[in-house]
PDB file of N, CA and C in Angstrom:
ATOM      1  N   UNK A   1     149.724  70.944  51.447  1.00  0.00           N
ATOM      2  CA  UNK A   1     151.126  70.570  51.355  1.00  0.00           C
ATOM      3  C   UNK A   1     151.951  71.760  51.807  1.00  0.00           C
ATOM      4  N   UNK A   2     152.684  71.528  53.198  1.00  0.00           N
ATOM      5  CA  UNK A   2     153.698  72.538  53.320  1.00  0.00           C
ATOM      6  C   UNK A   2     154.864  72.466  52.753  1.00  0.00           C
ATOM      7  N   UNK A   3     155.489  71.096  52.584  1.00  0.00           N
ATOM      8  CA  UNK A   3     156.884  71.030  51.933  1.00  0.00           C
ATOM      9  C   UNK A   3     157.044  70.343  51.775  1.00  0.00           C
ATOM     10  N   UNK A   4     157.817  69.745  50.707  1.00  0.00           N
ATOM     11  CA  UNK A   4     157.542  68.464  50.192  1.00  0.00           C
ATOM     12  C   UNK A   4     159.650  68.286  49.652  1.00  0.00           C
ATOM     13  N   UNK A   5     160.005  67.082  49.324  1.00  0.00           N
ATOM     14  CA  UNK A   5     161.502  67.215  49.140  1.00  0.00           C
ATOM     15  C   UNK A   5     161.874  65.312  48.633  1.00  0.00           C
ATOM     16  N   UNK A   6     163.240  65.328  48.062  1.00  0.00           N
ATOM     17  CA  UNK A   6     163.529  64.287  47.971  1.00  0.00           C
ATOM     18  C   UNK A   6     165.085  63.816  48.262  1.00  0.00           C
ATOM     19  N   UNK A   7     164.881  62.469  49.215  1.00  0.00           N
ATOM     20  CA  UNK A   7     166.046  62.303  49.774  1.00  0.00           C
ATOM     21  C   UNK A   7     166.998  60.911  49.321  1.00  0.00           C
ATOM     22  N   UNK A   8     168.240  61.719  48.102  1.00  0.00           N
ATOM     23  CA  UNK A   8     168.829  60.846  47.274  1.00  0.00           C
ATOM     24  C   UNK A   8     168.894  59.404  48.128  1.00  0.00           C
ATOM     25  N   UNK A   9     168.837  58.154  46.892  1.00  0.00           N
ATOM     26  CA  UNK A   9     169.291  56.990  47.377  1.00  0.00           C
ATOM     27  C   UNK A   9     170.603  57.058  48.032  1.00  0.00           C
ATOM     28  N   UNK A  10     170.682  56.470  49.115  1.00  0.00           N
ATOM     29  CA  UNK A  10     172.093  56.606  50.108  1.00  0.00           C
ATOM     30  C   UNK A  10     171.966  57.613  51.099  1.00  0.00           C
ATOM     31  N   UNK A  11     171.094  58.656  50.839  1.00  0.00           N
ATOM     32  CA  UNK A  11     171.258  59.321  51.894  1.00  0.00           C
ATOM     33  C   UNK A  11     170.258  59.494  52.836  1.00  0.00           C
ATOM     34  N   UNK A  12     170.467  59.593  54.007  1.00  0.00           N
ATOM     35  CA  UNK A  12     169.713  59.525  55.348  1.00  0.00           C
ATOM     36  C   UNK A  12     168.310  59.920  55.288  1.00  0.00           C
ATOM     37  N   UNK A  13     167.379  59.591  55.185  1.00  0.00           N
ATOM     38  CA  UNK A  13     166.633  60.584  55.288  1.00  0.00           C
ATOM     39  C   UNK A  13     165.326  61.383  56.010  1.00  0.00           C
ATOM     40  N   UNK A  14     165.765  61.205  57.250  1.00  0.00           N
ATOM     41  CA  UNK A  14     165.847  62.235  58.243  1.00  0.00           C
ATOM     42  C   UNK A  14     166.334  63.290  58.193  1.00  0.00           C
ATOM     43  N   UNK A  15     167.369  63.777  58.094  1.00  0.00           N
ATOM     44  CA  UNK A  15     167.768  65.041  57.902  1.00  0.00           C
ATOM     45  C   UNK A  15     167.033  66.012  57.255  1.00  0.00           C
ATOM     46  N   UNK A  16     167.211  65.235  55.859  1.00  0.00           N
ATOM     47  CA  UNK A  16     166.512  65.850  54.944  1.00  0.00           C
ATOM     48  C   UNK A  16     164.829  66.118  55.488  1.00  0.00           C
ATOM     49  N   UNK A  17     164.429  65.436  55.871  1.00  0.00           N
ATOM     50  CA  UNK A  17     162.966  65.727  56.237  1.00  0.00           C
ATOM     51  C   UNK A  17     162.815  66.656  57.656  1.00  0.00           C
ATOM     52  N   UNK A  18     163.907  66.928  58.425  1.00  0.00           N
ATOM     53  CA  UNK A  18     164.161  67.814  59.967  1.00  0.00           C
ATOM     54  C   UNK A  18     164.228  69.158  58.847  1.00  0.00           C
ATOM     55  N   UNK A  19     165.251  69.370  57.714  1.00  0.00           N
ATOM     56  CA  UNK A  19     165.595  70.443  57.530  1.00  0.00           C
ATOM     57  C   UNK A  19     163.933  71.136  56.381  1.00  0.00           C
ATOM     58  N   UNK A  20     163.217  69.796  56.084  1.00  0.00           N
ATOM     59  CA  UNK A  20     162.029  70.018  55.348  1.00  0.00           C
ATOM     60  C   UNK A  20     160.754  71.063  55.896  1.00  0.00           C
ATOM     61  N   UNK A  21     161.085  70.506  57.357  1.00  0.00           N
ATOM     62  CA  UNK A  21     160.041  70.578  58.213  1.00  0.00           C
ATOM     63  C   UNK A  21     159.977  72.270  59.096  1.00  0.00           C
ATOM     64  N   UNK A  22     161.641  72.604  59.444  1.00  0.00           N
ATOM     65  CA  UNK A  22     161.693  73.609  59.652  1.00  0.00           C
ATOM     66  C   UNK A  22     161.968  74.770  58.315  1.00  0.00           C
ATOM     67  N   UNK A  23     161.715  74.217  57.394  1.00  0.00           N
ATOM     68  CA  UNK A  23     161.684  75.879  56.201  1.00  0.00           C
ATOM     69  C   UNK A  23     160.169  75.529  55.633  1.00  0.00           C
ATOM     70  N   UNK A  24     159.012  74.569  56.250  1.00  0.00           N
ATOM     71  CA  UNK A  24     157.645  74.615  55.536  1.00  0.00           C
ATOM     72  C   UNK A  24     157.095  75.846  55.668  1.00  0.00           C
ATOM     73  N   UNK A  25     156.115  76.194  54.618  1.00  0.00           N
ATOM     74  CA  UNK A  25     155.103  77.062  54.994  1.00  0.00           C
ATOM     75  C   UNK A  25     154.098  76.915  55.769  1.00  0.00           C
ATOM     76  N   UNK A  26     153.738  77.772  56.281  1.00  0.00           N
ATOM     77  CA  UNK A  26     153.088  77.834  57.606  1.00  0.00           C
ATOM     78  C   UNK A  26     151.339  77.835  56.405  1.00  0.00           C
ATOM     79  N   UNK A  27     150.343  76.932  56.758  1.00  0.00           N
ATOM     80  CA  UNK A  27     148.799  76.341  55.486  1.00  0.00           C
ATOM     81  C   UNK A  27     148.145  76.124  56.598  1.00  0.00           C
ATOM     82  N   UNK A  28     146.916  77.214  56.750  1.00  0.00           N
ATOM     83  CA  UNK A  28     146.398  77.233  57.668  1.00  0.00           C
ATOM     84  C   UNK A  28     144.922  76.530  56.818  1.00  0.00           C
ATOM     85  N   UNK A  29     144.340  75.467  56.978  1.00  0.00           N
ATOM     86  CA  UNK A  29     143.468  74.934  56.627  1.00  0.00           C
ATOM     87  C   UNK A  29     142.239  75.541  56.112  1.00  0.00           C
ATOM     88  N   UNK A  30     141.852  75.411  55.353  1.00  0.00           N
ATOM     89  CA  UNK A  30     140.462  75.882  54.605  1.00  0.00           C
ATOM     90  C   UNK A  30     139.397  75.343  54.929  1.00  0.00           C
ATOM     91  N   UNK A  31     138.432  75.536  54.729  1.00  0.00           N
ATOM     92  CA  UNK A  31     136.726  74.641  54.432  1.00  0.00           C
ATOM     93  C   UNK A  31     136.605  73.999  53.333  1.00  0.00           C
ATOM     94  N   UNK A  32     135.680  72.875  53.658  1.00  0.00           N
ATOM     95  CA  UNK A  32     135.559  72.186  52.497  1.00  0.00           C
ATOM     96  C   UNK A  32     136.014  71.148  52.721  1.00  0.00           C
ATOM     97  N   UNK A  33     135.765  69.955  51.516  1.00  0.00           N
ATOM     98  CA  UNK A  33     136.891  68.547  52.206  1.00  0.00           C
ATOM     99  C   UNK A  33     137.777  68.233  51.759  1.00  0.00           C
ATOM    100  N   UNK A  34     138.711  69.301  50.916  1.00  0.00           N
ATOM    101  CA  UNK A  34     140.056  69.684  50.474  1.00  0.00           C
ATOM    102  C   UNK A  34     140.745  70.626  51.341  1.00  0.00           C
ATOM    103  N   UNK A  35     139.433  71.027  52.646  1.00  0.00           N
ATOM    104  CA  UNK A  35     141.070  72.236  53.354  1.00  0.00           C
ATOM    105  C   UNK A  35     141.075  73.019  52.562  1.00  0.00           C
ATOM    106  N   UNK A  36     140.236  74.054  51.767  1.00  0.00           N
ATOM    107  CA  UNK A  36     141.133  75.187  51.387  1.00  0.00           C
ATOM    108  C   UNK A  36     141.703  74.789  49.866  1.00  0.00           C
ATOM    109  N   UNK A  37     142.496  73.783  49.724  1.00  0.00           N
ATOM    110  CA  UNK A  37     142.906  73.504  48.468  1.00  0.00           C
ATOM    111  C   UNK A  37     142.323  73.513  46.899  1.00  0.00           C
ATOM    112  N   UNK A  38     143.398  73.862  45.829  1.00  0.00           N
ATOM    113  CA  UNK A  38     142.231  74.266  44.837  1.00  0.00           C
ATOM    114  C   UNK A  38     142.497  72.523  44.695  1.00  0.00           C
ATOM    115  N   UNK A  39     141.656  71.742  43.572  1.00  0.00           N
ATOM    116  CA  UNK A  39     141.222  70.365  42.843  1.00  0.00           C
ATOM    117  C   UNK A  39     142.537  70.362  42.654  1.00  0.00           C
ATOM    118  N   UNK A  40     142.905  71.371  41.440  1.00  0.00           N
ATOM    119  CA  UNK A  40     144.318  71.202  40.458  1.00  0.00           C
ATOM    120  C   UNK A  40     145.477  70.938  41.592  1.00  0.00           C
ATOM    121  N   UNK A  41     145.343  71.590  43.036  1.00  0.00           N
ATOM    122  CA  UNK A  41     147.016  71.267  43.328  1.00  0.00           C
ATOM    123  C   UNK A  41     146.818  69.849  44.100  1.00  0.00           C
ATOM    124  N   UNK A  42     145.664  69.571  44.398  1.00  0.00           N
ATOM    125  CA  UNK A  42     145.134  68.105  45.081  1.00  0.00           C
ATOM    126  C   UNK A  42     145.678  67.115  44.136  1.00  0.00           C
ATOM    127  N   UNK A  43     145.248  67.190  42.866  1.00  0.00           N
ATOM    128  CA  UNK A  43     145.341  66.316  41.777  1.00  0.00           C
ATOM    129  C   UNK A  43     147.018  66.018  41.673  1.00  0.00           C
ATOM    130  N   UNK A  44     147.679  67.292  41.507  1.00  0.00           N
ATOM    131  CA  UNK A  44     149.315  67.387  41.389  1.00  0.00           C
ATOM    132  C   UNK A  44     149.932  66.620  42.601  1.00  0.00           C
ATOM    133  N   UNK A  45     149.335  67.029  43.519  1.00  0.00           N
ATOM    134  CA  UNK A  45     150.350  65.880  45.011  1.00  0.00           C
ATOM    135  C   UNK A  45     149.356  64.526  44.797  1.00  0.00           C
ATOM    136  N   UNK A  46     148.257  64.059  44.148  1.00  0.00           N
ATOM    137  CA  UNK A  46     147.845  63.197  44.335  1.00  0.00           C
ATOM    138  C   UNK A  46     148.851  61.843  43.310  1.00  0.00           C
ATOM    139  N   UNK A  47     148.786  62.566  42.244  1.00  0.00           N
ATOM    140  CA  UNK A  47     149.747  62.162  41.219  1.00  0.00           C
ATOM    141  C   UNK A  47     150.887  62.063  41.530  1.00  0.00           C
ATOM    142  N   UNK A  48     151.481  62.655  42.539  1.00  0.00           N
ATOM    143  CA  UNK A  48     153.249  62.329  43.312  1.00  0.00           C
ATOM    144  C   UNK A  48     153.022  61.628  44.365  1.00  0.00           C
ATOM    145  N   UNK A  49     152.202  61.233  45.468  1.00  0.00           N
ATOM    146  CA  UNK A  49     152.313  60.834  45.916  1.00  0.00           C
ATOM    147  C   UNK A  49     152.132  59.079  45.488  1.00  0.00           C
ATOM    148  N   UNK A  50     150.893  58.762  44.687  1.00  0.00           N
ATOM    149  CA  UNK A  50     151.011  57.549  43.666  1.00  0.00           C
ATOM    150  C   UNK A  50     152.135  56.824  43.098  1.00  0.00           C
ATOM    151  N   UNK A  51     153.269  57.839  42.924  1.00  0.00           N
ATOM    152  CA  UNK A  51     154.470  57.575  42.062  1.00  0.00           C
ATOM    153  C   UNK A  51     155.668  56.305  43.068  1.00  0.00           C
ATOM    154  N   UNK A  52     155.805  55.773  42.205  1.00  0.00           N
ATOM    155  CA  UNK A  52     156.481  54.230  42.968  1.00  0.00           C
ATOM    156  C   UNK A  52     158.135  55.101  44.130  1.00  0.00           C
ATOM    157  N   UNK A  53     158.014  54.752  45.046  1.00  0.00           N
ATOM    158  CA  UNK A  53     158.894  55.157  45.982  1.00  0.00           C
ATOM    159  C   UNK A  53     158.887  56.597  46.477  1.00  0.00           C
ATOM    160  N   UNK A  54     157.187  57.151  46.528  1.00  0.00           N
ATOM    161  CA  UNK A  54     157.137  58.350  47.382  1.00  0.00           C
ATOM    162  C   UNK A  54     156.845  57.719  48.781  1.00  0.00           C
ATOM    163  N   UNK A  55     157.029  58.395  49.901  1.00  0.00           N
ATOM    164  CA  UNK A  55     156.317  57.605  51.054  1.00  0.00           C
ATOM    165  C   UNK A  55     156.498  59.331  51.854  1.00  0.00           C
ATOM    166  N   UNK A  56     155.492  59.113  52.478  1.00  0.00           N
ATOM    167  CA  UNK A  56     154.831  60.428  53.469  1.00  0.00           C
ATOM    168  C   UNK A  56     155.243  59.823  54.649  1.00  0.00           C
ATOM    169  N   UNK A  57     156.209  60.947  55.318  1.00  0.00           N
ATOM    170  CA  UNK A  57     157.212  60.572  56.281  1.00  0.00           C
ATOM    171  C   UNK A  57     156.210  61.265  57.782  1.00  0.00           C
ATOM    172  N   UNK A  58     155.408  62.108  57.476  1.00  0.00           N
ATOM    173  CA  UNK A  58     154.534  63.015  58.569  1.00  0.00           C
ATOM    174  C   UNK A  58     153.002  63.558  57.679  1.00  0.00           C
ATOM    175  N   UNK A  59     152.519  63.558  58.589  1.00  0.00           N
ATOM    176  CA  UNK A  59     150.927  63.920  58.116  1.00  0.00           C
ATOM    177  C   UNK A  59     150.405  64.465  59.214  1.00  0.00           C
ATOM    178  N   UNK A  60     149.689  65.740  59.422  1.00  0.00           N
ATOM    179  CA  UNK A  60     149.195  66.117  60.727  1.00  0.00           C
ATOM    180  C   UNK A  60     147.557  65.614  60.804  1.00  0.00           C
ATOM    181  N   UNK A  61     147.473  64.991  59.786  1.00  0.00           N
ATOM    182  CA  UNK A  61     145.717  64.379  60.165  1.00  0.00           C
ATOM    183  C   UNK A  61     146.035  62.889  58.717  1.00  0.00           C
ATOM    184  N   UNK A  62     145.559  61.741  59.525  1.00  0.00           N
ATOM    185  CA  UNK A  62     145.533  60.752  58.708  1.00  0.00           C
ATOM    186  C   UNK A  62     145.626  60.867  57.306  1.00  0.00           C
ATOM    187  N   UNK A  63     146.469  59.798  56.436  1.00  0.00           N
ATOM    188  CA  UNK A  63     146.079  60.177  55.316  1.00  0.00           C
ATOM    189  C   UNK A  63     145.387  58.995  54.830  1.00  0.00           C
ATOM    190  N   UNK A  64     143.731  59.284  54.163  1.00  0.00           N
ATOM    191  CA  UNK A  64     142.686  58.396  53.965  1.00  0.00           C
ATOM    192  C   UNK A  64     142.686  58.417  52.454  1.00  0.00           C
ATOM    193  N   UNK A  65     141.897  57.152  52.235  1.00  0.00           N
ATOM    194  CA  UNK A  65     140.945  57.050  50.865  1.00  0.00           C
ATOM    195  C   UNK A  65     140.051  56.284  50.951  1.00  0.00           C
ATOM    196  N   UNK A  66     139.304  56.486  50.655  1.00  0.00           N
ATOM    197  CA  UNK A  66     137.727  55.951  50.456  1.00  0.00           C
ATOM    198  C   UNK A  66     137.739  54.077  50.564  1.00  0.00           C
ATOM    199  N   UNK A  67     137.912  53.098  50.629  1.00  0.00           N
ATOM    200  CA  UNK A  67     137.762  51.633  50.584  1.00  0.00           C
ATOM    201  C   UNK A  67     137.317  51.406  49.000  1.00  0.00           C
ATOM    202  N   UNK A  68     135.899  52.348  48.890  1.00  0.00           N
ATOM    203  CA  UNK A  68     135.054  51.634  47.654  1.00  0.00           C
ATOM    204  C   UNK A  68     135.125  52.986  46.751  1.00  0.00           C
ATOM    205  N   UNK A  69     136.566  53.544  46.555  1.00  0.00           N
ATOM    206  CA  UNK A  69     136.138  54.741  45.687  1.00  0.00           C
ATOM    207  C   UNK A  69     136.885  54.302  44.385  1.00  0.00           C
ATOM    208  N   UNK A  70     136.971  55.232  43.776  1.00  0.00           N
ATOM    209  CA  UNK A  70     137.545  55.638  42.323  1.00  0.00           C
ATOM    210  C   UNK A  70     138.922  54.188  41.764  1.00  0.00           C
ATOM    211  N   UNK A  71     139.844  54.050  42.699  1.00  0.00           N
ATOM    212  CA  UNK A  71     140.725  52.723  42.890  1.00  0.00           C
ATOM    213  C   UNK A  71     140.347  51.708  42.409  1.00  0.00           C
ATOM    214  N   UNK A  72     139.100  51.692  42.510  1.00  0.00           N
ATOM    215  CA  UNK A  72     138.323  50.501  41.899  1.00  0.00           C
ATOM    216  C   UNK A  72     138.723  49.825  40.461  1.00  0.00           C
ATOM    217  N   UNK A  73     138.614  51.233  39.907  1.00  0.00           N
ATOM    218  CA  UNK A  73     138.672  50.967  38.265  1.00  0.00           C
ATOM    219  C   UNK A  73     139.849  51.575  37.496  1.00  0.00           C
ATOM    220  N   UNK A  74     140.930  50.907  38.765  1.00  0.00           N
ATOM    221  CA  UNK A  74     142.122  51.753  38.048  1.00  0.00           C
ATOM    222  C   UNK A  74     142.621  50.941  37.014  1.00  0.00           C
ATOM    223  N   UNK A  75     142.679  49.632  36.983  1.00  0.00           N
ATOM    224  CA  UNK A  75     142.888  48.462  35.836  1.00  0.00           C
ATOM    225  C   UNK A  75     141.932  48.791  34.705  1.00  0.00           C
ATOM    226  N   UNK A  76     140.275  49.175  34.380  1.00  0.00           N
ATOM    227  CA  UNK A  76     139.782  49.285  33.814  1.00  0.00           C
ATOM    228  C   UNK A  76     140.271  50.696  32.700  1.00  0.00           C
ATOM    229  N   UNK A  77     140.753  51.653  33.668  1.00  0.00           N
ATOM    230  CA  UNK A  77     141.420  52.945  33.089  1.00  0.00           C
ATOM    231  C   UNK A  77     142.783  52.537  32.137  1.00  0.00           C
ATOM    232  N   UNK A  78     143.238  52.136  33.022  1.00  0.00           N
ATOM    233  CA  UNK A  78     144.622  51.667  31.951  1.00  0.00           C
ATOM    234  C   UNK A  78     144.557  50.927  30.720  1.00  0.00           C
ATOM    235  N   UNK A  79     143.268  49.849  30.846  1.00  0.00           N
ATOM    236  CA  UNK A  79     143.407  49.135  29.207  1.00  0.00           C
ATOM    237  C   UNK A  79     142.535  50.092  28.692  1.00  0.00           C
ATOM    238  N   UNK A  80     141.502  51.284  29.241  1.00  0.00           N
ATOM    239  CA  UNK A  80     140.726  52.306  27.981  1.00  0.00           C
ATOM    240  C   UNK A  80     142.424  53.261  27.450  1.00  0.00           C
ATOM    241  N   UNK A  81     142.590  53.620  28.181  1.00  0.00           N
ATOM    242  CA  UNK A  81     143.892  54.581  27.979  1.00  0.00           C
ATOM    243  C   UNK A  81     144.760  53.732  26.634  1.00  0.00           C
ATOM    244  N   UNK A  82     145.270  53.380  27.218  1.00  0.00           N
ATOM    245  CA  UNK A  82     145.869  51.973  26.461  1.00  0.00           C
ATOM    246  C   UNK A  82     145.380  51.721  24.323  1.00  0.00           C
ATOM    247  N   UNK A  83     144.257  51.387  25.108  1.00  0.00           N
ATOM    248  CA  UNK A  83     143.166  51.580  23.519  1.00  0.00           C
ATOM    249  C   UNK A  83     143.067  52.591  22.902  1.00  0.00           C
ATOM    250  N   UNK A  84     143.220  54.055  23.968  1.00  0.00           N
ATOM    251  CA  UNK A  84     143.469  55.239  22.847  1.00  0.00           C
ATOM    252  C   UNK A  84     144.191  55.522  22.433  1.00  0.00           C
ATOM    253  N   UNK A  85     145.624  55.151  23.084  1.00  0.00           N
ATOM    254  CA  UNK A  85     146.689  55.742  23.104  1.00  0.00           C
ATOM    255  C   UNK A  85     147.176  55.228  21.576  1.00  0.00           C
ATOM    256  N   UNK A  86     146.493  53.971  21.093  1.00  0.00           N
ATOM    257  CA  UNK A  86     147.005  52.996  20.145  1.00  0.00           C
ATOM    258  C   UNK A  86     146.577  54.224  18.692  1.00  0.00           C
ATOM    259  N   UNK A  87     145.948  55.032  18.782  1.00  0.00           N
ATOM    260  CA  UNK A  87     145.017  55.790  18.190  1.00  0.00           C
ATOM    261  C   UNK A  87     145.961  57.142  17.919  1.00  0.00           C
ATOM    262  N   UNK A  88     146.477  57.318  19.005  1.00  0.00           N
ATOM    263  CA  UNK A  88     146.790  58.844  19.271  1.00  0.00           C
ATOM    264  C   UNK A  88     147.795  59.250  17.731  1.00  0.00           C
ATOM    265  N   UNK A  89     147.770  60.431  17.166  1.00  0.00           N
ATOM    266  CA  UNK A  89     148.830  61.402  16.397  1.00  0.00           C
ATOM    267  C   UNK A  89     150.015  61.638  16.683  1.00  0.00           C
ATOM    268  N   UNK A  90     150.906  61.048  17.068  1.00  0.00           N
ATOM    269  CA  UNK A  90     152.322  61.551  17.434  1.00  0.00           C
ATOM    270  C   UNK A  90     152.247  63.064  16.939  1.00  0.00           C
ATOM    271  N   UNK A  91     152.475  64.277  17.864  1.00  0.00           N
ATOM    272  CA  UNK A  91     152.718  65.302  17.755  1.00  0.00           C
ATOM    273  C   UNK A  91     151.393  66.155  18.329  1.00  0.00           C
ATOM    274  N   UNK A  92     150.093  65.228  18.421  1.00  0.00           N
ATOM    275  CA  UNK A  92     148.800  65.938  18.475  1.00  0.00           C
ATOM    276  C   UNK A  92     148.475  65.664  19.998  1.00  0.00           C
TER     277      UNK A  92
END
C-alpha cells in the first residue's frame, strides 16, 4: 500500500485520488507472496478494503483472491462469532 485516502460523499473523486497518487510512497516490492509485506499490515488493508463502500481506484498488478479460499466460510464465521459473542464479559 502506497497511499490510501477518502473522498467525502459529494466530492469528486479524482482529484482526490491525482493528489493521492502524487504524495505516495515510493514500495518497492518484496519476496514472498505478500511482496515484502508483514501478515499484520496485509490483514489491516485487508479488513479496509472489505468495508462496505471502499473501492480500489488503481492497482499496479491485479487484485486477486483465491475462487475456493477462506470466503467460503465467511457465513459459518459469523454465526460461531455470534455464539460467542452471546457469552462474552462486557469489559473483558
Amino acid at each position: 500500500l502506497a497511499s490510501a485516502g477518502v473522498a467525502r460523499r459529494g466530492t469528486r473523486p479524482m482529484p482526490v485520488v491525482d493528489a493521492l497518487v502524487a504524495s505516495a510512497e515510493t514500495v518497492i516490492p518484496g519476496e514472498g507472496p505478500l511482496f515484502g509485506a508483514p501478515a499484520e499490515e496485509v490483514g489491516v488493508v485487508l479488513r479496509w478494503i472489505d468495508r462496505p463502500g471502499t473501492r480500489l481506484v488503481y492497482c499496479e498488478r491485479p487484485w486477486t483472491s483465491p475462487a475456493f479460499a477462506a470466503g467460503a466460510w465467511r457465513e459459518w464465521v459469523a454465526r460461531a462469532e455470534a455464539g460467542r459473542d452471546q457469552y462474552r464479559v462486557a469489559g473483558h
